[in-house]
Protein backbone atom coordinates (compact mmCIF):
# COMPACT_ATOMS: atom_id res chain seq x y z
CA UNK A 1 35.52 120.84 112.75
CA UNK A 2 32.43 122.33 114.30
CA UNK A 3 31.36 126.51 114.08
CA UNK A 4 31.94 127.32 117.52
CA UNK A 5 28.21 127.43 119.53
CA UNK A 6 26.88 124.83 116.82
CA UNK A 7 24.85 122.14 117.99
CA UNK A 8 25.98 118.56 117.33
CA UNK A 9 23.79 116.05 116.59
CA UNK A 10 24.19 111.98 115.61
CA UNK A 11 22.66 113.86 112.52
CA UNK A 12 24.22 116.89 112.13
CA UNK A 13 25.88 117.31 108.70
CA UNK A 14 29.58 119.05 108.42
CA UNK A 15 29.53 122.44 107.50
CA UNK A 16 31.87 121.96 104.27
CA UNK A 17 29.01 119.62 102.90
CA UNK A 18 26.38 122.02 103.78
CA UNK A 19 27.96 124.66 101.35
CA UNK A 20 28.46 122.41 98.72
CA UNK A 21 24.71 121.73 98.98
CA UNK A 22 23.55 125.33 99.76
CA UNK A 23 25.57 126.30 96.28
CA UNK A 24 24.20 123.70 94.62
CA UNK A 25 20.71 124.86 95.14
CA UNK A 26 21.54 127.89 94.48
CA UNK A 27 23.15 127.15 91.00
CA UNK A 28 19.45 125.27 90.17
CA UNK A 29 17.21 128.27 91.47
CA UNK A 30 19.30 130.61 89.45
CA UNK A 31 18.72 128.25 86.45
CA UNK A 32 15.17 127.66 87.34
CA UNK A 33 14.57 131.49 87.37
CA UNK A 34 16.45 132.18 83.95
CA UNK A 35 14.26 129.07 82.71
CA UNK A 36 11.00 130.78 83.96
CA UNK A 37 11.82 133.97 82.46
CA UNK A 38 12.88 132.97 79.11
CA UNK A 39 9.95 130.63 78.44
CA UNK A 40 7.05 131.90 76.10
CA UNK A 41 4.26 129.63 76.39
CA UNK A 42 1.88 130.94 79.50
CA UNK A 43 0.86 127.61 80.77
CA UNK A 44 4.65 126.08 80.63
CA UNK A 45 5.92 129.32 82.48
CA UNK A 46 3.09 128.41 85.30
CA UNK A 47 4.19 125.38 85.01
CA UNK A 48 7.60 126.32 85.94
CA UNK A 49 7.05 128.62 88.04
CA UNK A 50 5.60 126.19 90.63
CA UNK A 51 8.61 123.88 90.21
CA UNK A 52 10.86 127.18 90.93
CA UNK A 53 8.93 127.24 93.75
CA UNK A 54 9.76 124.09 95.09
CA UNK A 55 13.46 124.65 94.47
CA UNK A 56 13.37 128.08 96.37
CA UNK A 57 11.50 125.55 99.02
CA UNK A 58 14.08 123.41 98.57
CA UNK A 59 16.44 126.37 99.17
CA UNK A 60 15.33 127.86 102.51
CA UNK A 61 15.32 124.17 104.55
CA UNK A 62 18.91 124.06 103.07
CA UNK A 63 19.28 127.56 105.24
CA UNK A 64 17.08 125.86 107.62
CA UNK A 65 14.43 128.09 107.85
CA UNK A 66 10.81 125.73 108.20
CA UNK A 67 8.75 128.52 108.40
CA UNK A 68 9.43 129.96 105.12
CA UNK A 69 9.99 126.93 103.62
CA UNK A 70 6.10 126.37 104.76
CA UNK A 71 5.42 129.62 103.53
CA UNK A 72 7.21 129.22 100.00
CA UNK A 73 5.45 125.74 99.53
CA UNK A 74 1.88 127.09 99.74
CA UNK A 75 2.24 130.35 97.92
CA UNK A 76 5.33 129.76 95.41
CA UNK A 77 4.39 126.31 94.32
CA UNK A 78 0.82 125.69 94.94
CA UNK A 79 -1.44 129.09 95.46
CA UNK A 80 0.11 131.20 92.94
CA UNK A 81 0.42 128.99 90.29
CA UNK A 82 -3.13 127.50 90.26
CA UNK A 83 -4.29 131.15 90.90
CA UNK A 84 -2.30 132.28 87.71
CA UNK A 85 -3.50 128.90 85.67
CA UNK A 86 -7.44 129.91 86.68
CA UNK A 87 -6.51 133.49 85.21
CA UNK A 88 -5.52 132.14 81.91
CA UNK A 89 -8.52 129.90 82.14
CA UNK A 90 -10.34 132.86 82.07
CA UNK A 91 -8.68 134.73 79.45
CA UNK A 92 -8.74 132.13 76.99
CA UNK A 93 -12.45 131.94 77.68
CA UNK A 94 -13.19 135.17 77.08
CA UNK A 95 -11.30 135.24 73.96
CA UNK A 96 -13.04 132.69 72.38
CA UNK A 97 -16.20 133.64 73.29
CA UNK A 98 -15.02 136.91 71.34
CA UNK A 99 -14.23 135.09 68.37
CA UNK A 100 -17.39 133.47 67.64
């Protein structure tokens, strides 16, 4: 049965399926945020932090919300994670020019 006011669709999904998938998600960005946070290694925390990114993508199309999802896509998985990997680069580079 349809939410009253919802809009029906030859596509439209029902809503008990749409929770099970919104929960879903949830449960992986929860894991994918623990997994960020307890990783050591700089790079494989970029790393994962762009594929959290996705899933928090992921996330708001499953609330069906485009425009963040947009939004999410070029900041949390793509800007912010090469921006952070450039900042390493940079570290590293000065730290080894230290060392020799």
């Amino acid at each position: 049965m349809m939410a009253a006011g919802a809009v029906v669709t030859p596509y439209s999904v029902s809503p008990a399926l749409m929770d099970v998938l919104q929960v879903t998600i949830l449960v992986l960005v929860a894991a994918g945020a623990t997994a960020v946070a307890l990783t050591r290694a700089p790079v494989r925390q970029v790393v994962l932090l762009s594929g959290y990114g996705l899933l928090l993508a992921v996330l708001f199309l499953a609330f069906q919300a485009p425009d963040v999802t947009l939004s999410e896509l070029v900041v949390g998985a793509v800007a912010l994670p090469l921006l952070l990997l450039l900042a390493l680069a940079k570290v590293r580079e000065r730290r080894d020019g230290r060392e020799k």
